[in-house]
C-alpha atoms as a PDB file:
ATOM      1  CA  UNK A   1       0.000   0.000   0.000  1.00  0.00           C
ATOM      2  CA  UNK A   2       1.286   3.395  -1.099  1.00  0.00           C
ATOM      3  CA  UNK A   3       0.884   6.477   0.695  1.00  0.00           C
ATOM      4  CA  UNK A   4      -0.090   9.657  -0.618  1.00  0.00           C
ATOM      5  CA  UNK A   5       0.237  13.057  -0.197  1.00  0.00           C
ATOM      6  CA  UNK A   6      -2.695  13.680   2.329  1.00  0.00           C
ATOM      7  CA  UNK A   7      -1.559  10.605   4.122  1.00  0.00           C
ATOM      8  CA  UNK A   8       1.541  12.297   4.530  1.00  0.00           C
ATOM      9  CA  UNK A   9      -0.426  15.975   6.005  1.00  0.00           C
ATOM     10  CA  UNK A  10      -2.740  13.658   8.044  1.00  0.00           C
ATOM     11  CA  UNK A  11      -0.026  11.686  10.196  1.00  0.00           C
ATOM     12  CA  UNK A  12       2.400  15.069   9.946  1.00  0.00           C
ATOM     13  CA  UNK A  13      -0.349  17.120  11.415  1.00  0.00           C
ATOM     14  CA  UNK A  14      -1.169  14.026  14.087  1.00  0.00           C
ATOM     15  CA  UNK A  15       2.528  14.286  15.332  1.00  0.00           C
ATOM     16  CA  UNK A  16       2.041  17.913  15.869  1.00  0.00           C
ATOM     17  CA  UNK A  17      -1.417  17.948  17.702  1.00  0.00           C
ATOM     18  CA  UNK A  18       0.151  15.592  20.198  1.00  0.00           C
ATOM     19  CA  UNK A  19       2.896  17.184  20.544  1.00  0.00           C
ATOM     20  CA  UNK A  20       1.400  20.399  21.101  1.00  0.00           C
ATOM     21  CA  UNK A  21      -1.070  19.015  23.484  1.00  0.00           C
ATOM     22  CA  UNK A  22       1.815  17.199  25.388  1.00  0.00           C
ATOM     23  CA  UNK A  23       3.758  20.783  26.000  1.00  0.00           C
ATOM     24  CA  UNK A  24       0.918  22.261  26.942  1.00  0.00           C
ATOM     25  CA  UNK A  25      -0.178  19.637  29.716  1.00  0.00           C
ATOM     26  CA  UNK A  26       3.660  18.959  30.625  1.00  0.00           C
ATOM     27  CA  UNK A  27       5.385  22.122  30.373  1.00  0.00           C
ATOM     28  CA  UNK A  28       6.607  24.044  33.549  1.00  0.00           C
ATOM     29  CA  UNK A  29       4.712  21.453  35.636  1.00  0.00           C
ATOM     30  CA  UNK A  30       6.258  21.305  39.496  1.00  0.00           C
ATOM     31  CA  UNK A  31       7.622  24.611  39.220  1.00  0.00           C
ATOM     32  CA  UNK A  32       4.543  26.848  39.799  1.00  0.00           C
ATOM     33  CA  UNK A  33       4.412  26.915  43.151  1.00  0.00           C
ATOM     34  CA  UNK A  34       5.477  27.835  46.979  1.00  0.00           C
ATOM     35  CA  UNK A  35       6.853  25.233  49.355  1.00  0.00           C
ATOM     36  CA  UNK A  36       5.350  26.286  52.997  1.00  0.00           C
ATOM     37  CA  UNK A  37       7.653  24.953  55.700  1.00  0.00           C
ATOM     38  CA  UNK A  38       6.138  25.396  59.217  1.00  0.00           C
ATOM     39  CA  UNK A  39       7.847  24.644  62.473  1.00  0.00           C
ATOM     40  CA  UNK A  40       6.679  25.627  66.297  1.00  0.00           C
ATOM     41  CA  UNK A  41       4.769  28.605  65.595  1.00  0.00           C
ATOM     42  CA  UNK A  42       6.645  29.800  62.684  1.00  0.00           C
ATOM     43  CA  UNK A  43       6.477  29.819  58.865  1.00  0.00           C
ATOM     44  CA  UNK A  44       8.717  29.933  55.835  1.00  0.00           C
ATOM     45  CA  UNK A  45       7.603  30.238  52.312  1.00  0.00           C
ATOM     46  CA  UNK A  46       9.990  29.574  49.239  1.00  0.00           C
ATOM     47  CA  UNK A  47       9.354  29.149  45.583  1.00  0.00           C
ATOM     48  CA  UNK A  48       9.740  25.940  44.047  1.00  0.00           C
ATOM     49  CA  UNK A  49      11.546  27.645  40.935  1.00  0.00           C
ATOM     50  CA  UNK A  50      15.108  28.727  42.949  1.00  0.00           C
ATOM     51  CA  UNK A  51      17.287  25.905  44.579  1.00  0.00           C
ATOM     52  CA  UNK A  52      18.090  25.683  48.091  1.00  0.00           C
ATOM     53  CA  UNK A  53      18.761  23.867  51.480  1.00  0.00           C
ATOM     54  CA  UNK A  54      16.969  25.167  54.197  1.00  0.00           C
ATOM     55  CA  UNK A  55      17.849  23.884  58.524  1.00  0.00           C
ATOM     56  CA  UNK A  56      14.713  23.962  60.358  1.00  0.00           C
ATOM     57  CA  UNK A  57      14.881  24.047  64.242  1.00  0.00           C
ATOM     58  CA  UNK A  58      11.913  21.623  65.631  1.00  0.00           C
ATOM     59  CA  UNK A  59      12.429  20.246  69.659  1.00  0.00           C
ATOM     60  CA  UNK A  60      14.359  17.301  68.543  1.00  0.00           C
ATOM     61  CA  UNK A  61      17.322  19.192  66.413  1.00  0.00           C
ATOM     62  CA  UNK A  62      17.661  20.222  62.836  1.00  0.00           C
ATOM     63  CA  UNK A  63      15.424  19.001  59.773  1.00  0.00           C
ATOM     64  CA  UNK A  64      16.941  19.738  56.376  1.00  0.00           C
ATOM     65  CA  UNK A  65      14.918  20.373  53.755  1.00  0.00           C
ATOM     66  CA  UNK A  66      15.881  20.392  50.717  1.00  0.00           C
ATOM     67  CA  UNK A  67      14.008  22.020  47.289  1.00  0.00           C
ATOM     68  CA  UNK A  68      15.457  21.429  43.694  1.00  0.00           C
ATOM     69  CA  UNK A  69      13.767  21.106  40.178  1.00  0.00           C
ATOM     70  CA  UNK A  70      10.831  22.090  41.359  1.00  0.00           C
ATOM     71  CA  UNK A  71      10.495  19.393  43.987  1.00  0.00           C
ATOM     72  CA  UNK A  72      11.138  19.663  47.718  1.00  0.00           C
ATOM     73  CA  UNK A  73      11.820  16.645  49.829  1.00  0.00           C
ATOM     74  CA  UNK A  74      13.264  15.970  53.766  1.00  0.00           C
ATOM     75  CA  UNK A  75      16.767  15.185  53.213  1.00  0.00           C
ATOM     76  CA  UNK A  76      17.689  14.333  56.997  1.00  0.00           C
ATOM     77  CA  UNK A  77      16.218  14.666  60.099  1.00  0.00           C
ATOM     78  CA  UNK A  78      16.737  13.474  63.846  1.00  0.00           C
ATOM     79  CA  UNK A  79      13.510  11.601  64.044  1.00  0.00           C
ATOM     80  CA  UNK A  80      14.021   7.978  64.910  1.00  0.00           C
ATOM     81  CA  UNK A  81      12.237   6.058  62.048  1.00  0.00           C
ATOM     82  CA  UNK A  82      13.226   8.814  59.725  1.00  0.00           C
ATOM     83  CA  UNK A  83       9.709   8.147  57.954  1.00  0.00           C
ATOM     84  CA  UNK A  84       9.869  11.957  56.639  1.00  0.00           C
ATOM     85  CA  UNK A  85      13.547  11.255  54.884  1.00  0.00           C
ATOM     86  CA  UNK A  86      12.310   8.282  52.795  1.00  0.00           C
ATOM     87  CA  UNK A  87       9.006   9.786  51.674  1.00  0.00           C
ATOM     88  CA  UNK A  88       9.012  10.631  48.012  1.00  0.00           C
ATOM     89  CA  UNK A  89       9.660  14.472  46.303  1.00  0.00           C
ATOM     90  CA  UNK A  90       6.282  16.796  46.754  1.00  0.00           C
ATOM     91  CA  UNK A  91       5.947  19.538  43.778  1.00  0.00           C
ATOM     92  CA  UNK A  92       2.184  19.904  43.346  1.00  0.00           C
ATOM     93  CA  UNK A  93      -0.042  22.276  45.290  1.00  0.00           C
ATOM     94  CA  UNK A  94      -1.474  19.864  48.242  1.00  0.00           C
ATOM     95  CA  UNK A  95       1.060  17.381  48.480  1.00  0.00           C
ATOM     96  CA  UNK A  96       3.082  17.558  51.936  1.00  0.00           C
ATOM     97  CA  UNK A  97       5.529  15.596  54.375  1.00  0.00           C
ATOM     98  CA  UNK A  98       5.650  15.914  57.843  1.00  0.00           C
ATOM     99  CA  UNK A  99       8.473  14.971  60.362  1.00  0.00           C
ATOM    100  CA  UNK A 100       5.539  14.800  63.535  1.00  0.00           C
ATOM    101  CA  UNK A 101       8.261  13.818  66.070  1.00  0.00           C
ATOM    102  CA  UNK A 102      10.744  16.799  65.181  1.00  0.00           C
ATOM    103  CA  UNK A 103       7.267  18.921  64.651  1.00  0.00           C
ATOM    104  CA  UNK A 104       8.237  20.426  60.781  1.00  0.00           C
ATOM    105  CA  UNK A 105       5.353  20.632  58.202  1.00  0.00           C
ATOM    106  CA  UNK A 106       6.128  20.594  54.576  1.00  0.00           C
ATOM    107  CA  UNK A 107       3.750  21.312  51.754  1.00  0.00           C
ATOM    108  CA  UNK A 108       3.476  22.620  48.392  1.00  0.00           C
ATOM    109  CA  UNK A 109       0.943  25.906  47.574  1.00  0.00           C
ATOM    110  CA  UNK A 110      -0.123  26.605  44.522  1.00  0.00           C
ATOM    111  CA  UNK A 111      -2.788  28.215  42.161  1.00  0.00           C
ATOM    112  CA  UNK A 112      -3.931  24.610  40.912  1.00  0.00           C
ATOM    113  CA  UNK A 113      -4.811  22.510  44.176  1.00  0.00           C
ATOM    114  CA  UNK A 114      -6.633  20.066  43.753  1.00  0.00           C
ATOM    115  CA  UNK A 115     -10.259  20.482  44.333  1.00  0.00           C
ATOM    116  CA  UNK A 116     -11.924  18.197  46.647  1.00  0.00           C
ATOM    117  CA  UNK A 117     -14.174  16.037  45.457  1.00  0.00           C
ATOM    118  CA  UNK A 118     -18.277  16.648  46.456  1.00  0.00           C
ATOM    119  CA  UNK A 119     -19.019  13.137  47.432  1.00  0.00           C
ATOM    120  CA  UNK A 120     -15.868  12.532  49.968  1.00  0.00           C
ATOM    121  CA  UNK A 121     -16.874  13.300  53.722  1.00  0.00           C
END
């Protein structure tokens, strides 16, 4: 079977349309957004677009967080189980870790939270 010329426009333009599509839905994603670090009373707020370590003070010592691609994550902390450490990266608005014995919040802000749905209680 030979292809033709409007074979050739149909599967070009395909390629495009997804491709398009796929930047649009994928581009920029994890970066548009705060990371809200709370500790004893008080409250940081940095933007998941600029790299940095941050040393948070909670009761139990130091909890270093750590923010990078547009993902933040618990690097160390002096928690015993260290549950906080091996949770996964948070970069979308809603996700969070928490280090409860240290007392050190983290979660991610943003303008597309997800909205909760009307039949959950």
């Amino acid at each position: 079977m030979k292809l033709r010329l409007l074979d050739y426009l149909a599967i070009i333009l395909s390629i495009a349309v997804v491709g398009g599509f796929s930047v649009f839905a994928y581009a920029g994603k994890g970066r548009g957004g705060d990371v809200v670090i709370e500790t004893g009373g008080e409250r940081w707020i940095y933007s998941l677009a600029a790299d940095r370590r941050e040393e948070v003070r909670g009761p139990l010592g130091t909890t270093v967080v750590v923010i990078w691609e547009g993902k933040a994550a618990v690097v160390d902390s002096p928690c015993p189980d260290k549950l906080c450490v091996h949770m996964p990266a948070v970069s979308k608005p809603g996700q969070w870790i928490a280090c409860l014995p240290n007392r050190v919040f983290v979660r991610v802000r943003g303008t597309d939270a997800q909205k909760t749905d009307d039949t959950a209680y």
